[in-house]
N, C-alpha and C. Protein backbone atom coordinates (compact mmCIF):
# COMPACT_ATOMS: atom_id res chain seq x y z
N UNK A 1 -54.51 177.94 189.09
CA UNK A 1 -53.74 178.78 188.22
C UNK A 1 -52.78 179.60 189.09
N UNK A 2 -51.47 179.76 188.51
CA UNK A 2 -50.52 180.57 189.16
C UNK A 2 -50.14 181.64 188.85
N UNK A 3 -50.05 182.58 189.44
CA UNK A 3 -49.54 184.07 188.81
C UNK A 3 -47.58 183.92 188.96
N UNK A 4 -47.04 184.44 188.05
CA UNK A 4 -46.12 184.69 188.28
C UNK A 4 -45.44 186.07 188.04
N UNK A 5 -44.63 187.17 189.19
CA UNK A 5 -43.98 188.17 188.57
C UNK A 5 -42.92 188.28 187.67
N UNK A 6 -42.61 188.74 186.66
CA UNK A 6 -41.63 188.93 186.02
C UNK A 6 -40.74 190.03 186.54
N UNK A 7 -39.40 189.51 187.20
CA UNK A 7 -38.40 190.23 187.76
C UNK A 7 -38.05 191.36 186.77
N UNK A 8 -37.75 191.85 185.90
CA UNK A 8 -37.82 192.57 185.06
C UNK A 8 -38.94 193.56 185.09
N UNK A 9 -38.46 195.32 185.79
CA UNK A 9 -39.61 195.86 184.97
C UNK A 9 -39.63 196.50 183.47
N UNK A 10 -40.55 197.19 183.49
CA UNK A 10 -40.68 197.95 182.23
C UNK A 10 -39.92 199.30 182.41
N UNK A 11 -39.51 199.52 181.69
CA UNK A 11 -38.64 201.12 181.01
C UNK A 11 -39.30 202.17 182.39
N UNK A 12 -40.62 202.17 181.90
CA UNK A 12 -41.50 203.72 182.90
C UNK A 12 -41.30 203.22 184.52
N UNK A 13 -41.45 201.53 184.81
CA UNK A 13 -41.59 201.65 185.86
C UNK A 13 -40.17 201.53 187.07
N UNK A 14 -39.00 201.41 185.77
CA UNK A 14 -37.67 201.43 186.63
C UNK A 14 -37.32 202.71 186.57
N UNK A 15 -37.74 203.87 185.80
CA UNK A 15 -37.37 204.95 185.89
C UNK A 15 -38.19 205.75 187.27
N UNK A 16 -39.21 205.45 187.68
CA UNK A 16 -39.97 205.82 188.35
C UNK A 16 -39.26 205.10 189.48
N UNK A 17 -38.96 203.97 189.82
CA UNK A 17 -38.10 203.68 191.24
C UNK A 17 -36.75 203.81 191.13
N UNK A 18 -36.21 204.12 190.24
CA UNK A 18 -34.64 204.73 189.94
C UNK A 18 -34.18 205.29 191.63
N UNK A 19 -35.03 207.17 191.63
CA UNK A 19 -34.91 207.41 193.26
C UNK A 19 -34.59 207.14 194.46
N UNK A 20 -35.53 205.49 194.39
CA UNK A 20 -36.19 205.73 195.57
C UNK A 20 -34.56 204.06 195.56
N UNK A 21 -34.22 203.88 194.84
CA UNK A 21 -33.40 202.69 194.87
C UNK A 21 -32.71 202.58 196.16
N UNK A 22 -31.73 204.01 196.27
CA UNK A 22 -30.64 203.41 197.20
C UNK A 22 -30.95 203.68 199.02
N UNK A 23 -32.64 204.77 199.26
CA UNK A 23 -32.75 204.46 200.24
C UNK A 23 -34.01 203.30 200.77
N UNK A 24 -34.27 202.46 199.39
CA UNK A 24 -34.62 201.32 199.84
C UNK A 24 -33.37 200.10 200.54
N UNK A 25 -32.71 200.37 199.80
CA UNK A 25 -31.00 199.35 200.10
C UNK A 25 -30.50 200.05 201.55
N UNK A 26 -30.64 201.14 201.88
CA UNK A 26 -30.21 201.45 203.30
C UNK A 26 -31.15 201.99 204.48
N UNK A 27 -32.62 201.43 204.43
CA UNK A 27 -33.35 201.54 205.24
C UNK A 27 -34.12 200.12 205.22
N UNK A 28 -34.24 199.34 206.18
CA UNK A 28 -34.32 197.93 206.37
C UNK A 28 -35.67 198.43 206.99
N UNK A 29 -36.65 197.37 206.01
CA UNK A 29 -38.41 197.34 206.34
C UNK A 29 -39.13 198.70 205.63
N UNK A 30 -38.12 199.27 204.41
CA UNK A 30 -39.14 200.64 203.83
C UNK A 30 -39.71 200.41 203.39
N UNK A 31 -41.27 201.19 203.41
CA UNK A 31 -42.50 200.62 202.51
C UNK A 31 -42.79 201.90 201.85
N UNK A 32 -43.50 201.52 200.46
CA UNK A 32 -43.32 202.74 199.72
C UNK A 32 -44.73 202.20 198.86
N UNK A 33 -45.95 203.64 199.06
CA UNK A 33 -47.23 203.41 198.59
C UNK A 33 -46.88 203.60 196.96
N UNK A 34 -47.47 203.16 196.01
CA UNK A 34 -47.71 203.19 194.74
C UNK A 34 -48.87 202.85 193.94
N UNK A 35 -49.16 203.22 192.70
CA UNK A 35 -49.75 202.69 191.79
C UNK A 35 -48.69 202.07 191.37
N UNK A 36 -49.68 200.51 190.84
CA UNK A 36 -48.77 200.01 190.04
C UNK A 36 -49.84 199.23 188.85
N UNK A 37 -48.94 199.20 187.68
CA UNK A 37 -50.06 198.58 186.56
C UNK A 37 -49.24 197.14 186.10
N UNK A 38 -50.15 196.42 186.28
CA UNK A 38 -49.15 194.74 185.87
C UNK A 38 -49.86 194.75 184.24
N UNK A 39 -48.93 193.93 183.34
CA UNK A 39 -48.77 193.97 182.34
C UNK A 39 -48.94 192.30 181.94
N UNK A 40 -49.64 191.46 181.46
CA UNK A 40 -49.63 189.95 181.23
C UNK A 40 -48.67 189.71 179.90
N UNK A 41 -47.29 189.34 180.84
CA UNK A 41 -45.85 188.89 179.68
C UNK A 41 -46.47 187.26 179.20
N UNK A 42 -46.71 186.62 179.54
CA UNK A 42 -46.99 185.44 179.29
C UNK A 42 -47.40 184.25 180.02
N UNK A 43 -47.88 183.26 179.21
CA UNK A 43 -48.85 182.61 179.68
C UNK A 43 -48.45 181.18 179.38
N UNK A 44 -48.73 179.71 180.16
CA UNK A 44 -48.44 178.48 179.33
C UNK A 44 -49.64 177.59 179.09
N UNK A 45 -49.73 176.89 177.80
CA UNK A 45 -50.78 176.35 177.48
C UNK A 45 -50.45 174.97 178.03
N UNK A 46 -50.97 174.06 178.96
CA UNK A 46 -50.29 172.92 178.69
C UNK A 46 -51.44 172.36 178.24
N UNK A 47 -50.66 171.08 177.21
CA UNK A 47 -51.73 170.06 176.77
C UNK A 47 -52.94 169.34 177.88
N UNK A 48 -53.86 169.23 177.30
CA UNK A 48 -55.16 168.30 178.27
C UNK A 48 -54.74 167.45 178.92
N UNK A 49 -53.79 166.34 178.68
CA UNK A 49 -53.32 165.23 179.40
C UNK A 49 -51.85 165.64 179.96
N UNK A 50 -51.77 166.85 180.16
CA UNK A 50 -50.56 167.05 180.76
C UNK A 50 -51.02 167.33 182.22
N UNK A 51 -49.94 166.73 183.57
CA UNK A 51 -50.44 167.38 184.31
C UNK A 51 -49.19 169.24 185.39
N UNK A 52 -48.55 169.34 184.32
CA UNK A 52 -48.55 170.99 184.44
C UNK A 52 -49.60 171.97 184.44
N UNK A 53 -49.52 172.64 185.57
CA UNK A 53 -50.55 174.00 186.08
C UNK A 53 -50.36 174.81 185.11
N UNK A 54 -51.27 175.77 184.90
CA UNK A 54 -51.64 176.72 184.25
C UNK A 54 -50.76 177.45 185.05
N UNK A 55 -50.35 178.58 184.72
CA UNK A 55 -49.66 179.96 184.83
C UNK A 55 -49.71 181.07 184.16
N UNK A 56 -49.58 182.23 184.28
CA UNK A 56 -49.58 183.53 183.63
C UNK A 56 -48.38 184.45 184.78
N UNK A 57 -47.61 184.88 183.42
CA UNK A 57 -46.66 185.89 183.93
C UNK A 57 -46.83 187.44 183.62
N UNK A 58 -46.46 188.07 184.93
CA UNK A 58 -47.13 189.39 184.59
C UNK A 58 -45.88 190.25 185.03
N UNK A 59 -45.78 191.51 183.79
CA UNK A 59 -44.71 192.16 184.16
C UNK A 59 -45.15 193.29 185.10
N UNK A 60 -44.17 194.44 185.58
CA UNK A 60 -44.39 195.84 186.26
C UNK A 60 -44.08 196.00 185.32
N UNK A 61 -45.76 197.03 184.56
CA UNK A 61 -44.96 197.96 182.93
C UNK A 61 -44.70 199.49 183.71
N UNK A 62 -45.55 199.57 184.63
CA UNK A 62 -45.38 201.29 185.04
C UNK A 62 -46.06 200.97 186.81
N UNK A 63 -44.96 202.14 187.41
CA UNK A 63 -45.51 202.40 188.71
C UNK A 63 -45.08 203.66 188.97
N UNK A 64 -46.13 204.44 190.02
CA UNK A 64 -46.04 205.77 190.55
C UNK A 64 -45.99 205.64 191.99
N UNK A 65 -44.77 206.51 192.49
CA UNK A 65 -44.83 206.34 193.99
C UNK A 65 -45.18 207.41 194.40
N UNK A 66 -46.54 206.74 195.39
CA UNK A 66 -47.21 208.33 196.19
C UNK A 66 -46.01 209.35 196.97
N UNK A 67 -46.19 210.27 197.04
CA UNK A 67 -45.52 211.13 198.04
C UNK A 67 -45.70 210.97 199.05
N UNK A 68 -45.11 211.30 200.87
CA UNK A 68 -45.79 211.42 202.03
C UNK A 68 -46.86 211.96 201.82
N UNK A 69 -47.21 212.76 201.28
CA UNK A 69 -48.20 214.13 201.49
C UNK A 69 -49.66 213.19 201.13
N UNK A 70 -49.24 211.94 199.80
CA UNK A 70 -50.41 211.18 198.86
C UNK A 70 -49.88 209.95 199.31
N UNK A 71 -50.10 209.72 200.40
CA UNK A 71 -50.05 208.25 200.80
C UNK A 71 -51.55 207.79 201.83
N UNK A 72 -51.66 209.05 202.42
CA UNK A 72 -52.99 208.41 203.00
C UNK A 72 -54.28 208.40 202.11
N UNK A 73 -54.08 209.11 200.93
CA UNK A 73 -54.93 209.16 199.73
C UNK A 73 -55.04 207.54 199.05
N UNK A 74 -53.78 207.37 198.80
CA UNK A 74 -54.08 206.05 198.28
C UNK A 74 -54.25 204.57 199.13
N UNK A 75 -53.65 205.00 200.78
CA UNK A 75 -54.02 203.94 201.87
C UNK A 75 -55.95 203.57 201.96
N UNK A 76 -56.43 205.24 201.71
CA UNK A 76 -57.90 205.01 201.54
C UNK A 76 -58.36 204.20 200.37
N UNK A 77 -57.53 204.59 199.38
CA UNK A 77 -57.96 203.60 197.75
C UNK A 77 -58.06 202.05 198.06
N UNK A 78 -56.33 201.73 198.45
CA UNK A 78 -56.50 200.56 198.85
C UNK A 78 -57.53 199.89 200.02
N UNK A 79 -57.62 200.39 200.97
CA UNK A 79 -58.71 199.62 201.66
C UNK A 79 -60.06 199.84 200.83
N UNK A 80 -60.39 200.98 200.25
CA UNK A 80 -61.66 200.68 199.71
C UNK A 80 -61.82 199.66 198.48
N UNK A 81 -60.32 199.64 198.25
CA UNK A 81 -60.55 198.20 197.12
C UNK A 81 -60.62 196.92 197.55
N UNK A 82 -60.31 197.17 198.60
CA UNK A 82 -59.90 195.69 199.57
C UNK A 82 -61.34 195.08 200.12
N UNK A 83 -62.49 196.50 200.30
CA UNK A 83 -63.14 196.36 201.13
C UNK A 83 -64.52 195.52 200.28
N UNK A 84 -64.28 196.59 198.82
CA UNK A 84 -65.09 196.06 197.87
C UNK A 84 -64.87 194.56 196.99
N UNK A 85 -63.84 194.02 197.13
CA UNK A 85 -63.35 192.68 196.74
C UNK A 85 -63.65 191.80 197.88
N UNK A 86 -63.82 192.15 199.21
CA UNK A 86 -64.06 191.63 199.98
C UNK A 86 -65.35 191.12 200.75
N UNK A 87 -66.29 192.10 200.52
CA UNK A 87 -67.25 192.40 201.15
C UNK A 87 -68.18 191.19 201.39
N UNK A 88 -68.75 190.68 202.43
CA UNK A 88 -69.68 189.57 203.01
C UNK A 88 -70.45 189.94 203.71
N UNK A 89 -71.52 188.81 203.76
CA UNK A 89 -72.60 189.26 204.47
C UNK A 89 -73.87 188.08 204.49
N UNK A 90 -74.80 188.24 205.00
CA UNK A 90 -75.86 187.11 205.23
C UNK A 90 -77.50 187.28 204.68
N UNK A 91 -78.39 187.17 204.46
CA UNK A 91 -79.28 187.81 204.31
C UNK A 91 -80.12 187.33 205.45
N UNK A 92 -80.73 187.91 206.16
CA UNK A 92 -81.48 187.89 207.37
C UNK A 92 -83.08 187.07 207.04
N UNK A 93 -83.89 186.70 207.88
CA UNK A 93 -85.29 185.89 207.69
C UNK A 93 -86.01 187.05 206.90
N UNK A 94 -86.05 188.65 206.66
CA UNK A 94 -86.77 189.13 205.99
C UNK A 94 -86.19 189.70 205.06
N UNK A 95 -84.83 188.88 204.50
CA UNK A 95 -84.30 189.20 203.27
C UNK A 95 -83.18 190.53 203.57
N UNK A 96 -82.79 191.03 204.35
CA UNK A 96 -82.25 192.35 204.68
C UNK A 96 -80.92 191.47 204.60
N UNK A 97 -80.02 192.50 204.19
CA UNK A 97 -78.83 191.90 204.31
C UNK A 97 -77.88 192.41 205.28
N UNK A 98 -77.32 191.36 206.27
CA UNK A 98 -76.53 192.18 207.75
C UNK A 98 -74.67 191.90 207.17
N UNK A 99 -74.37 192.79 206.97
CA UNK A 99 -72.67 193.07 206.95
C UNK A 99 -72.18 192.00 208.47
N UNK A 100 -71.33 191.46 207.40
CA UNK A 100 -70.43 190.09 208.42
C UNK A 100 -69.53 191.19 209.56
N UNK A 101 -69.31 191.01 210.57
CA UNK A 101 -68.02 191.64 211.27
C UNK A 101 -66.56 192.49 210.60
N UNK A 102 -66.38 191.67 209.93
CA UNK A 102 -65.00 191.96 209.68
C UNK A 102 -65.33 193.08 208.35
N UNK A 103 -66.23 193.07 207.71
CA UNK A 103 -66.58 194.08 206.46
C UNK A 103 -67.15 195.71 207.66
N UNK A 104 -67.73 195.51 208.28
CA UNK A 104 -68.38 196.37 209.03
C UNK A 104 -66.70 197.27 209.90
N UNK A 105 -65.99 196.26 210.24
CA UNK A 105 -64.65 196.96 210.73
C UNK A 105 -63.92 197.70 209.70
N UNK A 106 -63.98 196.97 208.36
CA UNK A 106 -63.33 197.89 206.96
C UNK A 106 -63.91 199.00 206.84
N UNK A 107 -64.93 199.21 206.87
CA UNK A 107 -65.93 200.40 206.87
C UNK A 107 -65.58 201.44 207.26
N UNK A 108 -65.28 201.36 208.71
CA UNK A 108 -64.66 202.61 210.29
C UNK A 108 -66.03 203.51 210.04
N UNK A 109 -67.31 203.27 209.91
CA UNK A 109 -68.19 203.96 210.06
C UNK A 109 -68.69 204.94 208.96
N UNK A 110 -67.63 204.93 207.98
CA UNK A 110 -68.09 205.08 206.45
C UNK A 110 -69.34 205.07 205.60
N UNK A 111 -70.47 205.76 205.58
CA UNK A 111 -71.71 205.69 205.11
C UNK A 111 -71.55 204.86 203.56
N UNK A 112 -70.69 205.94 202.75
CA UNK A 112 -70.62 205.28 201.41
C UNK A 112 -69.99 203.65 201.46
N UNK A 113 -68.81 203.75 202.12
CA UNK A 113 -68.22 202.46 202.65
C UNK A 113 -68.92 201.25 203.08
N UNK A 114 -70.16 201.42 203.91
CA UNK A 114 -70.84 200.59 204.30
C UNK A 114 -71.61 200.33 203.15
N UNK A 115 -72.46 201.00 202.56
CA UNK A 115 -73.22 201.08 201.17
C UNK A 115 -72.88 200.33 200.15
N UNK A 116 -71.55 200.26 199.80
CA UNK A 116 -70.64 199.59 198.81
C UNK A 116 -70.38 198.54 199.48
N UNK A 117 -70.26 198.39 200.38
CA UNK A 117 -70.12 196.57 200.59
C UNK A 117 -71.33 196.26 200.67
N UNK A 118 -72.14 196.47 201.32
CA UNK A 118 -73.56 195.74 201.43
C UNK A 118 -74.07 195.66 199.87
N UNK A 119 -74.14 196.33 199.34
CA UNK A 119 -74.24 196.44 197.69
C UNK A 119 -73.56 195.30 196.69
N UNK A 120 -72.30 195.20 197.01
CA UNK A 120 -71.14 194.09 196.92
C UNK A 120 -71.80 192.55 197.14
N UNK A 121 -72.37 193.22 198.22
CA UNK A 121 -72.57 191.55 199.26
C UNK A 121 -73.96 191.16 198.68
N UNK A 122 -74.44 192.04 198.63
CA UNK A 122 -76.25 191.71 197.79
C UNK A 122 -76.12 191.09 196.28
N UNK A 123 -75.11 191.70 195.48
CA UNK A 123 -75.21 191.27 194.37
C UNK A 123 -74.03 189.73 194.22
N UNK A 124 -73.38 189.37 195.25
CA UNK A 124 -72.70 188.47 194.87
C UNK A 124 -73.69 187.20 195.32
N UNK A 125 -74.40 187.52 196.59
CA UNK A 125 -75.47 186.26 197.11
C UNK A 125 -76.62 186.51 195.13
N UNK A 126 -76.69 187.14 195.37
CA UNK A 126 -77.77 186.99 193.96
C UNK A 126 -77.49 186.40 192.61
N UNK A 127 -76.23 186.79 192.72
CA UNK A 127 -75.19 186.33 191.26
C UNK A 127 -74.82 184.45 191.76
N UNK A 128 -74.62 184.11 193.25
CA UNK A 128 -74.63 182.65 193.63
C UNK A 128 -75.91 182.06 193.12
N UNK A 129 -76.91 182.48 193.73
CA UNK A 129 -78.14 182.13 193.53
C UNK A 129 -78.59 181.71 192.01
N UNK A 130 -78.08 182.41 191.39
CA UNK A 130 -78.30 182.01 189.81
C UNK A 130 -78.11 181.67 189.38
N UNK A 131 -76.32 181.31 189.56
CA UNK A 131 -75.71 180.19 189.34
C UNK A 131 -76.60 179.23 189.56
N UNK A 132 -76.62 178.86 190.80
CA UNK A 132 -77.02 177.78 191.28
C UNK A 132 -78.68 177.56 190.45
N UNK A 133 -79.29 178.36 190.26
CA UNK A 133 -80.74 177.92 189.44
C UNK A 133 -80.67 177.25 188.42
N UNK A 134 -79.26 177.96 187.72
CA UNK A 134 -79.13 178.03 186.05
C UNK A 134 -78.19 176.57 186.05
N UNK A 135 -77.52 175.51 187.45
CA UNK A 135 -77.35 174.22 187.13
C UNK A 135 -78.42 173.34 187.00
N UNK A 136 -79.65 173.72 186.87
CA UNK A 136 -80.77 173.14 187.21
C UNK A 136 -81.48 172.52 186.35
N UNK A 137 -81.19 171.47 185.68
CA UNK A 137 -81.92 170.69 184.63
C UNK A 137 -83.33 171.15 184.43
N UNK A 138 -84.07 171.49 183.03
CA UNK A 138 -85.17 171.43 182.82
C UNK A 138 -86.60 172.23 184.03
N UNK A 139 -86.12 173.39 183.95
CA UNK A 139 -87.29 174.06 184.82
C UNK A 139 -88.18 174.43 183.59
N UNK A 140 -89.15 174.10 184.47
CA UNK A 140 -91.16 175.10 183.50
C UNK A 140 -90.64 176.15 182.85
N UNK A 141 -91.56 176.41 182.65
CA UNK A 141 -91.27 178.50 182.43
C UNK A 141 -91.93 179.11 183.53
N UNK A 142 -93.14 178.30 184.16
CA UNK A 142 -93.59 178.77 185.40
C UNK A 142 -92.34 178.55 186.75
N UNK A 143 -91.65 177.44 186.26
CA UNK A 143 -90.44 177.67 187.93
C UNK A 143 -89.23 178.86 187.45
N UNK A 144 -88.82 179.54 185.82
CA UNK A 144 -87.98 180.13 185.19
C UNK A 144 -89.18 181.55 185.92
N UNK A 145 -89.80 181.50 185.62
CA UNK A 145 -90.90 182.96 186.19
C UNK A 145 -90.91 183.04 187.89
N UNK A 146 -90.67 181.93 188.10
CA UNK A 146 -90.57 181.83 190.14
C UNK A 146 -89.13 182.28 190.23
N UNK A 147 -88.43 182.06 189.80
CA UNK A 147 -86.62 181.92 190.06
C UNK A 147 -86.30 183.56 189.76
N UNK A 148 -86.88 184.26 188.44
CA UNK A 148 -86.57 185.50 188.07
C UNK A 148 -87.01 186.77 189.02
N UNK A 149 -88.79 185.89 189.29
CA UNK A 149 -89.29 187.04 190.65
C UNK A 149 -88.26 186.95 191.59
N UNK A 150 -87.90 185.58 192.19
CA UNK A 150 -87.04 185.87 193.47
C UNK A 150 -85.90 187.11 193.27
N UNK A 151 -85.16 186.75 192.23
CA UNK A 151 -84.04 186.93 191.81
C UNK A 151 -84.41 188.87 191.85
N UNK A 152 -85.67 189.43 191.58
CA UNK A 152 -85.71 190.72 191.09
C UNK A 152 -86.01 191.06 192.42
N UNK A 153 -87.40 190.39 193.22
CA UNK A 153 -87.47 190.71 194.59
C UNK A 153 -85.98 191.24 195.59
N UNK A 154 -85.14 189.90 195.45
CA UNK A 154 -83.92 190.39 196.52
C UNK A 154 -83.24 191.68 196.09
N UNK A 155 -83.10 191.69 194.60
CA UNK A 155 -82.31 193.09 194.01
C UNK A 155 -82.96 193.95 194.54
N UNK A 156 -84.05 194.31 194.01
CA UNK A 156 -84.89 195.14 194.48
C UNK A 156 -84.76 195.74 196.28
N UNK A 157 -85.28 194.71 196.91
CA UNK A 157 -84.66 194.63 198.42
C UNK A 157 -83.11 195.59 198.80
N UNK A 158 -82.29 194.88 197.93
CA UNK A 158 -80.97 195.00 198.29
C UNK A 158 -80.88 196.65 197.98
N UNK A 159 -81.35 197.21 196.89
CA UNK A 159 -81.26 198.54 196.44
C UNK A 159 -81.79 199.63 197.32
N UNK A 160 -83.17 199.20 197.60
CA UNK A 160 -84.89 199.99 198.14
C UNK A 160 -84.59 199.49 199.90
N UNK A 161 -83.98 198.13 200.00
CA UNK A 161 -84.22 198.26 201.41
C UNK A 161 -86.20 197.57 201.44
N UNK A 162 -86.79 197.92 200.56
CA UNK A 162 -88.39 197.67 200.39
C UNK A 162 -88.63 197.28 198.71
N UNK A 163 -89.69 196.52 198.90
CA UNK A 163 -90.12 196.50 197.48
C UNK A 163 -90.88 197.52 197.47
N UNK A 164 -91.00 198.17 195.95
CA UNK A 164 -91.64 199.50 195.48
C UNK A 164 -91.89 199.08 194.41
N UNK A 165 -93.16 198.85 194.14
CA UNK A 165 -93.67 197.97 193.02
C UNK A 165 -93.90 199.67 191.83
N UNK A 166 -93.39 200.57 192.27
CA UNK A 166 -93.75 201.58 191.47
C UNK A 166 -92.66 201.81 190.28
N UNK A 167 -91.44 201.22 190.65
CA UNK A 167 -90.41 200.83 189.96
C UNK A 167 -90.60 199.93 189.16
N UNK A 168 -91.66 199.04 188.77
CA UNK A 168 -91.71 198.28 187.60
C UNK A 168 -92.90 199.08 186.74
N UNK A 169 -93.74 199.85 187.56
CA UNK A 169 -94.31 200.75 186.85
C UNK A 169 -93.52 201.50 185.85
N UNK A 170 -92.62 202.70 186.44
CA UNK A 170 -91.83 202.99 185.78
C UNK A 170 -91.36 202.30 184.37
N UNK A 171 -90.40 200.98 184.52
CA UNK A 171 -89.70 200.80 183.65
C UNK A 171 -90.36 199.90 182.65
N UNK A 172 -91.99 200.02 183.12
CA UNK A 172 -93.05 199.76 182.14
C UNK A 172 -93.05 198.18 182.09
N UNK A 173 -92.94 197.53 183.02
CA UNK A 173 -92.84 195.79 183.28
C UNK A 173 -94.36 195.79 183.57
C-alpha cells in the first residue's frame, strides 16, 4: 500500500506556514519542528483482478510550528515516538527481556524511556506469539490452556520482572 501527500494544504495549515514562507525560500536546508495532523483525502479501490496498488491520499489539514524556545520539547516527543514504534528486543533463556542496541541508544539512559520500550518490546514478542498459536489448526483445550499460561506467564514476567502468583489471587483467577 502507498501513501500519498496531497500537495494542497488545508486553510489552518497554510495559514500557519504563511510566516515562515519566505524565509524558507531564502535560507537553503531550513528545518522547521511542527505538529502536524494528516487528514485521509482519498483512497483507490481497485478491482480483485486488477493489478493496481492500493493507495491512500492524505492531506496537511493543520500544522503548528514549534518556536526555538519549543523545539527541543517536541525533538523529545519525536524521538520518544520513534522510540516507542520502534522498540526491539530478545527474550533471554529465563524469559527476561534484553533491549536490542540500537533501542538502548534511543533511550540516552532514560528510566521511563527504557521502561517503554522494553514494555513495547514484551508486548509485541507476545502479540507474535499468538498470532502464531492462533494459525494453528485444531488445538485441545488442554494445548488452548498451555498456550494461554505461556502467554500470561511472559506478560506477567514482562510487567513483575517475576511471577507473583498473588496477582491472580487478586484478580480472583
Amino acid at each position: 500500500m502507498k501513501l500519498k501527500i496531497d500537495p494542497k494544504l488545508g486553510s489552518a495549515a497554510e495559514a500557519a506556514l504563511q510566516p515562515y514562507v519566505a524565509k524558507l525560500y531564502t535560507t537553503p536546508g531550513m528545518r522547521l519542528m511542527a505538529v502536524v495532523e494528516l487528514k485521509q483525502d482519498d483512497k483507490n479501490a481497485p478491482a480483485p483482478d486488477s493489478e493496481a496498488g492500493l493507495w491512500v491520499k492524505a492531506r496537511i489539514s493543520s500544522v503548528e510550528i514549534a518556536t526555538p524556545e519549543q523545539e527541543g520539547t517536541l525533538r523529545e516527543a519525536q524521538r520518544a515516538l520513534f522510540l516507542q514504534r520502534t522498540a526491539a528486543g530478545t527474550l533471554d533463556e529465563d524469559g527476561e527481556l534484553q533491549l536490542d542496541e540500537r533501542t538502548l541508544e534511543l533511550t540516552a539512559g532514560m528510566l521511563h524511556a527504557v521502561e517503554a520500550a522494553r514494555l513495547t518490546a514484551v508486548l509485541r514478542h507476545w502479540a507474535a506469539y499468538i498470532r502464531r498459536v492462533n494459525r494453528t489448526e485444531q488445538l485441545t483445550i488442554t494445548e488452548v490452556r498451555h498456550e494461554l499460561d505461556a502467554v500470561a506467564q511472559g506478560l506477567t514476567a514482562g510487567l513483575d520482572h517475576a511471577r507473583d502468583d498473588s496477582l491472580d489471587d487478586e484478580a480472583g483467577i
